[in-house]
N, C-alpha and C. Protein backbone atom coordinates (compact mmCIF):
# COMPACT_ATOMS: atom_id res chain seq x y z
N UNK A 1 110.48 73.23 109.61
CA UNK A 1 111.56 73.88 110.36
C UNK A 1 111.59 75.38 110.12
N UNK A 2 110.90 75.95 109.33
CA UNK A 2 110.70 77.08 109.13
C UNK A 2 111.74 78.14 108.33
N UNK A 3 112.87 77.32 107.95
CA UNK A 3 113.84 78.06 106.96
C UNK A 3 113.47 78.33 105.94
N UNK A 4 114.48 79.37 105.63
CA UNK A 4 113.31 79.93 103.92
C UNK A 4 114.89 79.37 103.55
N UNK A 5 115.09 79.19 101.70
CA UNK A 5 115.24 78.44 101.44
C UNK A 5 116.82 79.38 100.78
N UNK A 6 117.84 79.67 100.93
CA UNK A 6 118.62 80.49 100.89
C UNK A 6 118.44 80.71 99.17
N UNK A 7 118.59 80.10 98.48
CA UNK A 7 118.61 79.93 96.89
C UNK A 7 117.31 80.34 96.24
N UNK A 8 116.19 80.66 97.09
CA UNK A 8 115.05 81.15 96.57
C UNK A 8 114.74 83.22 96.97
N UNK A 9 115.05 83.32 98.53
CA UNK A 9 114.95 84.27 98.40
C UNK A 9 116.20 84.50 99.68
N UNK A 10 115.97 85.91 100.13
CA UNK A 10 116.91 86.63 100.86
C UNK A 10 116.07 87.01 102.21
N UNK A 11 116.46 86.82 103.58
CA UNK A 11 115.45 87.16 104.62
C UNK A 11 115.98 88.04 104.96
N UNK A 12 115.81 89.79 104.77
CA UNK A 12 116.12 90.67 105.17
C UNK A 12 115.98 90.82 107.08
N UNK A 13 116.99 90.35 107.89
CA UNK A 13 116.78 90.62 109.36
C UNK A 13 117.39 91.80 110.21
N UNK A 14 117.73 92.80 109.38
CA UNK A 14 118.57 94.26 110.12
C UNK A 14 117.88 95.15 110.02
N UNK A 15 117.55 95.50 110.80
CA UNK A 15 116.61 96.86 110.63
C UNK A 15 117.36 98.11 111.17
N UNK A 16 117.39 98.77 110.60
CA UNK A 16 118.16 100.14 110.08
C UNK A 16 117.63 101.64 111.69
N UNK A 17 116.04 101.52 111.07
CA UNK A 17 115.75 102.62 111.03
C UNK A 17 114.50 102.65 112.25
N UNK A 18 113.97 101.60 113.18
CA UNK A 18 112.57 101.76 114.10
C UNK A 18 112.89 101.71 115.29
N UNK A 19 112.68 102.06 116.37
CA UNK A 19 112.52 101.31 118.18
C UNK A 19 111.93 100.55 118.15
N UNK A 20 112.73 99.74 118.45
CA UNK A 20 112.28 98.64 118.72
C UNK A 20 110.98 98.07 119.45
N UNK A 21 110.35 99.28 120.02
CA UNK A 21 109.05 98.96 120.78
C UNK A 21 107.98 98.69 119.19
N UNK A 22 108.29 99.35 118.50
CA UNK A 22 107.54 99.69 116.92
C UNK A 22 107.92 97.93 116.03
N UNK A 23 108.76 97.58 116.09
CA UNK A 23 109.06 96.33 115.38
C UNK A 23 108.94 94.90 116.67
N UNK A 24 108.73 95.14 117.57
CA UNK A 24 108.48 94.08 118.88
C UNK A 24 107.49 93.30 118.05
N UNK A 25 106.17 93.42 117.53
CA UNK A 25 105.05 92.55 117.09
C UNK A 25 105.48 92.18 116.02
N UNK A 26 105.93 92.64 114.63
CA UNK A 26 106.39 91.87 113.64
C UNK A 26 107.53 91.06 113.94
N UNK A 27 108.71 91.23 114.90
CA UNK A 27 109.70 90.39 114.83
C UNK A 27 109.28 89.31 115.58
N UNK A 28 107.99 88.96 116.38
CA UNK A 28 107.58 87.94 116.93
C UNK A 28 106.31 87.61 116.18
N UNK A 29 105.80 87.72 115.29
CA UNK A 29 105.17 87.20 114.87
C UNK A 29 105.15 86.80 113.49
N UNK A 30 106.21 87.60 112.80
CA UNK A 30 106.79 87.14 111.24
C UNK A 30 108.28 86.20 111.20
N UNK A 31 109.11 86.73 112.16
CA UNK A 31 110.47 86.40 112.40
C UNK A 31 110.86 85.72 113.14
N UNK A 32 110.04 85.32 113.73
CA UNK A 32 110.46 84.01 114.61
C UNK A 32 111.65 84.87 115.85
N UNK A 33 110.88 86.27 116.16
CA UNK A 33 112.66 87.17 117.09
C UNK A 33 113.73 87.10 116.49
N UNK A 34 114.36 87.26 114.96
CA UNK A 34 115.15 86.74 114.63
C UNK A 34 115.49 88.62 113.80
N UNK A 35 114.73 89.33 114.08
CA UNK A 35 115.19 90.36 113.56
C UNK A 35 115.96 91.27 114.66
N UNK A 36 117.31 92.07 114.20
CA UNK A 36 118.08 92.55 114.90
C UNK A 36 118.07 94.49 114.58
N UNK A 37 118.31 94.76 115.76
CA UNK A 37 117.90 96.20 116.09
C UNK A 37 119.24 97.17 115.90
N UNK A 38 119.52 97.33 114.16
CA UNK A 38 120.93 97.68 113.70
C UNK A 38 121.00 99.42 113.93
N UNK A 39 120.46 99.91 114.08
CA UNK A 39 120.11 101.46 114.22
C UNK A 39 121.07 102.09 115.02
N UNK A 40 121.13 103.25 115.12
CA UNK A 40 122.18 103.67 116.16
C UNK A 40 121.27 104.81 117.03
N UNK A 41 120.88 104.83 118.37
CA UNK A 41 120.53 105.01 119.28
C UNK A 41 119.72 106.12 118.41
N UNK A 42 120.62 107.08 118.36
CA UNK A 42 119.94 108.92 118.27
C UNK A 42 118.91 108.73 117.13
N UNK A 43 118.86 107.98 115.97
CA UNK A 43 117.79 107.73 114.80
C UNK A 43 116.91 106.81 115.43
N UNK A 44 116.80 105.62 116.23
CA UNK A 44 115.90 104.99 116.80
C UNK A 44 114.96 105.42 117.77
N UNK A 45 115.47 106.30 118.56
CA UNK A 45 114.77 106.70 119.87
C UNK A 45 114.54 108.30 120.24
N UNK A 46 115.29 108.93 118.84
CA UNK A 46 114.99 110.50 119.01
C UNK A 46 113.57 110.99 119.35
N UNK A 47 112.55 109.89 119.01
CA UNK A 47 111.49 110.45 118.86
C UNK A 47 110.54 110.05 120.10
N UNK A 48 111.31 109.26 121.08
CA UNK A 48 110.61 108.31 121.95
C UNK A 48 110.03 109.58 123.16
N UNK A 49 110.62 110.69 123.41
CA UNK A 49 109.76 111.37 124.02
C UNK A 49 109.19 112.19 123.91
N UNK A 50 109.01 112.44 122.43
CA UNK A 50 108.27 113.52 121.42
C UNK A 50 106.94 114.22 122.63
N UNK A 51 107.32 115.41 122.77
CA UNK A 51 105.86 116.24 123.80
C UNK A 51 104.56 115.43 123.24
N UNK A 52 104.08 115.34 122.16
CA UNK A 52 102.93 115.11 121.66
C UNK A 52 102.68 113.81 121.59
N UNK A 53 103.03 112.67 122.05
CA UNK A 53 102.65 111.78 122.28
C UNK A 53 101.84 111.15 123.65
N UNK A 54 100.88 110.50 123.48
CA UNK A 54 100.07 110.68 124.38
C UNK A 54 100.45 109.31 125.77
N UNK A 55 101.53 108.53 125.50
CA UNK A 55 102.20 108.01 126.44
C UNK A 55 103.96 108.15 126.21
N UNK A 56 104.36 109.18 127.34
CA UNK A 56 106.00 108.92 126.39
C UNK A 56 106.74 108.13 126.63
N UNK A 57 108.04 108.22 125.77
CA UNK A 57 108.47 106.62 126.08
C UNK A 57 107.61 105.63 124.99
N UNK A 58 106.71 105.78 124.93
CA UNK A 58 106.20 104.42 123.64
C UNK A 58 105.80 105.00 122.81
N UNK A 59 106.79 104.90 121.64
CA UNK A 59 106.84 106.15 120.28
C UNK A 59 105.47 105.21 118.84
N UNK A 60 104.37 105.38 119.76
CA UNK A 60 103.56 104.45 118.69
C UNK A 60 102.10 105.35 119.07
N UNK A 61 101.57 105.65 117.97
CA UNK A 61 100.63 106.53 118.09
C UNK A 61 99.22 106.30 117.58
N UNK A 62 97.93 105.52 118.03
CA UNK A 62 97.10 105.49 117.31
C UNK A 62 96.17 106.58 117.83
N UNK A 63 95.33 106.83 116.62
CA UNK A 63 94.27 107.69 115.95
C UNK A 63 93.44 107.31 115.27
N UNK A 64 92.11 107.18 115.67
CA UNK A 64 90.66 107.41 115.32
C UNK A 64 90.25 108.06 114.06
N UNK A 65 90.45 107.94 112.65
CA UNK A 65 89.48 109.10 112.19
C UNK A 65 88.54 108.20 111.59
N UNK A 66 86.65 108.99 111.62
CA UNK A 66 85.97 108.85 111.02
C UNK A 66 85.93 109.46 109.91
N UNK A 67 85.99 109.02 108.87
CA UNK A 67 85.76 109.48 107.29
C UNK A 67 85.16 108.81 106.24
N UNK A 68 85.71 109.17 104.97
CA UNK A 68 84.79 108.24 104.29
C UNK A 68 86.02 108.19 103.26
N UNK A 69 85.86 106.79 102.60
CA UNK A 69 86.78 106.29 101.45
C UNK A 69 85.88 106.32 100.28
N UNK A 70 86.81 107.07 99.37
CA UNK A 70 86.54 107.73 98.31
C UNK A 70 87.11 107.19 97.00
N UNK A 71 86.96 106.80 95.78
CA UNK A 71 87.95 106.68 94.60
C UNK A 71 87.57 108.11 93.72
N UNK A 72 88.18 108.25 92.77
CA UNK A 72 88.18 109.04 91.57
C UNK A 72 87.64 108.62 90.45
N UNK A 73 86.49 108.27 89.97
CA UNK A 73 86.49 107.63 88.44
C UNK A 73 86.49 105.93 88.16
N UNK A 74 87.10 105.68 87.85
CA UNK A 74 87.53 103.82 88.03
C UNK A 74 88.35 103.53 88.20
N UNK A 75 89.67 104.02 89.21
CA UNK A 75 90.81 104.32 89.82
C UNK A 75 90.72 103.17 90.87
N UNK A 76 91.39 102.09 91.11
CA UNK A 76 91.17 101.12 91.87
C UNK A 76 91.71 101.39 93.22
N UNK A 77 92.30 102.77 93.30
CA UNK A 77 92.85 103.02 94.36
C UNK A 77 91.87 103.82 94.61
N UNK A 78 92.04 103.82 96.36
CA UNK A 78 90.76 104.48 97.33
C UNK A 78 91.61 105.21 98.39
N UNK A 79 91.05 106.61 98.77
CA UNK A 79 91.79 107.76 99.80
C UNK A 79 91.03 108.17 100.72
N UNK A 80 91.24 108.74 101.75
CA UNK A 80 90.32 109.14 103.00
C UNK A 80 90.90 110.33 103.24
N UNK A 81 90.09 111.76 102.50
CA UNK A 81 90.65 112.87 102.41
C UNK A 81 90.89 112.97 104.41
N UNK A 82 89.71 112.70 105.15
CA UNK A 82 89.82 113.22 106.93
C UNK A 82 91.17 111.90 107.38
N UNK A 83 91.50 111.24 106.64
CA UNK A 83 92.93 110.47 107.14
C UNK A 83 94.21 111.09 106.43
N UNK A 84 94.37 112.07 105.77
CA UNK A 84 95.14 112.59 104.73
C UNK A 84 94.83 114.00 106.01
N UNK A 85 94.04 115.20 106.13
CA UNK A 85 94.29 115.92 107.30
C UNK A 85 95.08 115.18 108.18
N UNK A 86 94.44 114.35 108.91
CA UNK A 86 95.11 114.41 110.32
C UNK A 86 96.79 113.78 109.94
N UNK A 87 97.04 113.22 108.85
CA UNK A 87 98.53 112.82 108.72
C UNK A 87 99.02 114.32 108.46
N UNK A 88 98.82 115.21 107.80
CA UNK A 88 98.78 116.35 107.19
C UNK A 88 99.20 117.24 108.54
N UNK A 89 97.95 117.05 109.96
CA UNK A 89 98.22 117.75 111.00
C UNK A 89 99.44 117.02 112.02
N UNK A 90 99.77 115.98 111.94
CA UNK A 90 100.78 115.63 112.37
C UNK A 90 102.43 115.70 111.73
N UNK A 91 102.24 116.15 110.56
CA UNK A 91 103.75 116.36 110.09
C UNK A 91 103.84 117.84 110.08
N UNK A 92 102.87 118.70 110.50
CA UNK A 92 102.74 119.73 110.71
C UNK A 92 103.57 119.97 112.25
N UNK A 93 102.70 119.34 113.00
CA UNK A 93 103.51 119.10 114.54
C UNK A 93 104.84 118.75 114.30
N UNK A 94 105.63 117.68 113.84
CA UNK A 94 106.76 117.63 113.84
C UNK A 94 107.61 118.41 113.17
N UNK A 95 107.23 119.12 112.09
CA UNK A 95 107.93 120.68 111.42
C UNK A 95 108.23 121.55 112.38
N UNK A 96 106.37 122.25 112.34
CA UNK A 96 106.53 123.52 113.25
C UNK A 96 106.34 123.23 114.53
N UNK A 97 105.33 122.47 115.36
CA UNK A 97 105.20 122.68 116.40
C UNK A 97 106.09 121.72 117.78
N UNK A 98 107.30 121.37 117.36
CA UNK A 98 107.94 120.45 118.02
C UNK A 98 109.40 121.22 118.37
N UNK A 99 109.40 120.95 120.03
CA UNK A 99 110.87 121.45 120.40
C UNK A 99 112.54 121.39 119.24
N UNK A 100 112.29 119.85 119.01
CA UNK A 100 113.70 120.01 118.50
C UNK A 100 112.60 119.54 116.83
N UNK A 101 112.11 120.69 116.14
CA UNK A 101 111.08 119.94 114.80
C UNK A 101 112.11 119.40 114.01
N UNK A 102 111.56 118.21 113.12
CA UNK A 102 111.97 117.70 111.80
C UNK A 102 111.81 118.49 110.81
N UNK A 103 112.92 118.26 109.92
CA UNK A 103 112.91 118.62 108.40
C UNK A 103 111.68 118.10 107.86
N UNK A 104 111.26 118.49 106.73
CA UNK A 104 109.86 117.64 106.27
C UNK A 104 110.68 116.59 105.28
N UNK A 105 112.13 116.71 104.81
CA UNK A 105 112.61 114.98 104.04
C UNK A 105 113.05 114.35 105.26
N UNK A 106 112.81 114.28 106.41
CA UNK A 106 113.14 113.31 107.31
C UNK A 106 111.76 112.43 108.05
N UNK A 107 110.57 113.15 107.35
CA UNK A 107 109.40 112.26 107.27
C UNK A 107 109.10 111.44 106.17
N UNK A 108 108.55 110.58 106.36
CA UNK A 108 107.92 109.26 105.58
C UNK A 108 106.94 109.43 105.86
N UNK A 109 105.52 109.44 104.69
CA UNK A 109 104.26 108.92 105.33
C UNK A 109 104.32 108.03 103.90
């Protein structure tokens, strides 16, 4: 029946903070549609017609980079300095080069 088991864990279903075009595939494919779109308009969709998006209206952005994954030493963690630019050149765009730009603490990467 697919219930999780109330006494074992907690099913977090409010989501605060995405558009819903961005959470459409996980809430149908983890949640059974059972996750609800708690946000309040201007934080969900401020970004939905961002100039620099290459369809507007669908605030979801993929990018291509070829690079190479790298560790440090015996560091089990691995980085992609040319995926670190282009995140790098995109919070750049939303600082400086964006009509209404973001603060840089109102990004997450």
């Amino acid at each position: 029946d697919h219930q999780y088991p109330p006494h074992l864990l907690t099913k977090l279903i409010q989501n605060y903070r995405s558009h819903p075009t961005i959470m459409k595939l996980p809430n149908e494919m983890f949640y059974e549609n059972e996750l609800l779109m708690c946000g309040n308009e201007f934080s969900t969709h401020n970004l939905a017609r961002w100039e620099h998006l290459p369809k507007p209206g669908f605030p979801i952005l993929f990018h291509s980079v070829h690079g190479e994954n790298l560790r440090e030493g015996n560091s089990p963690s691995w980085f992609n300095p040319q995926e670190a630019a282009e995140v790098a050149n995109y919070v750049d765009l939303l600082v400086n080069q964006t009509k209404a730009a973001l603060k840089p603490e109102e990004i997450g990467v």
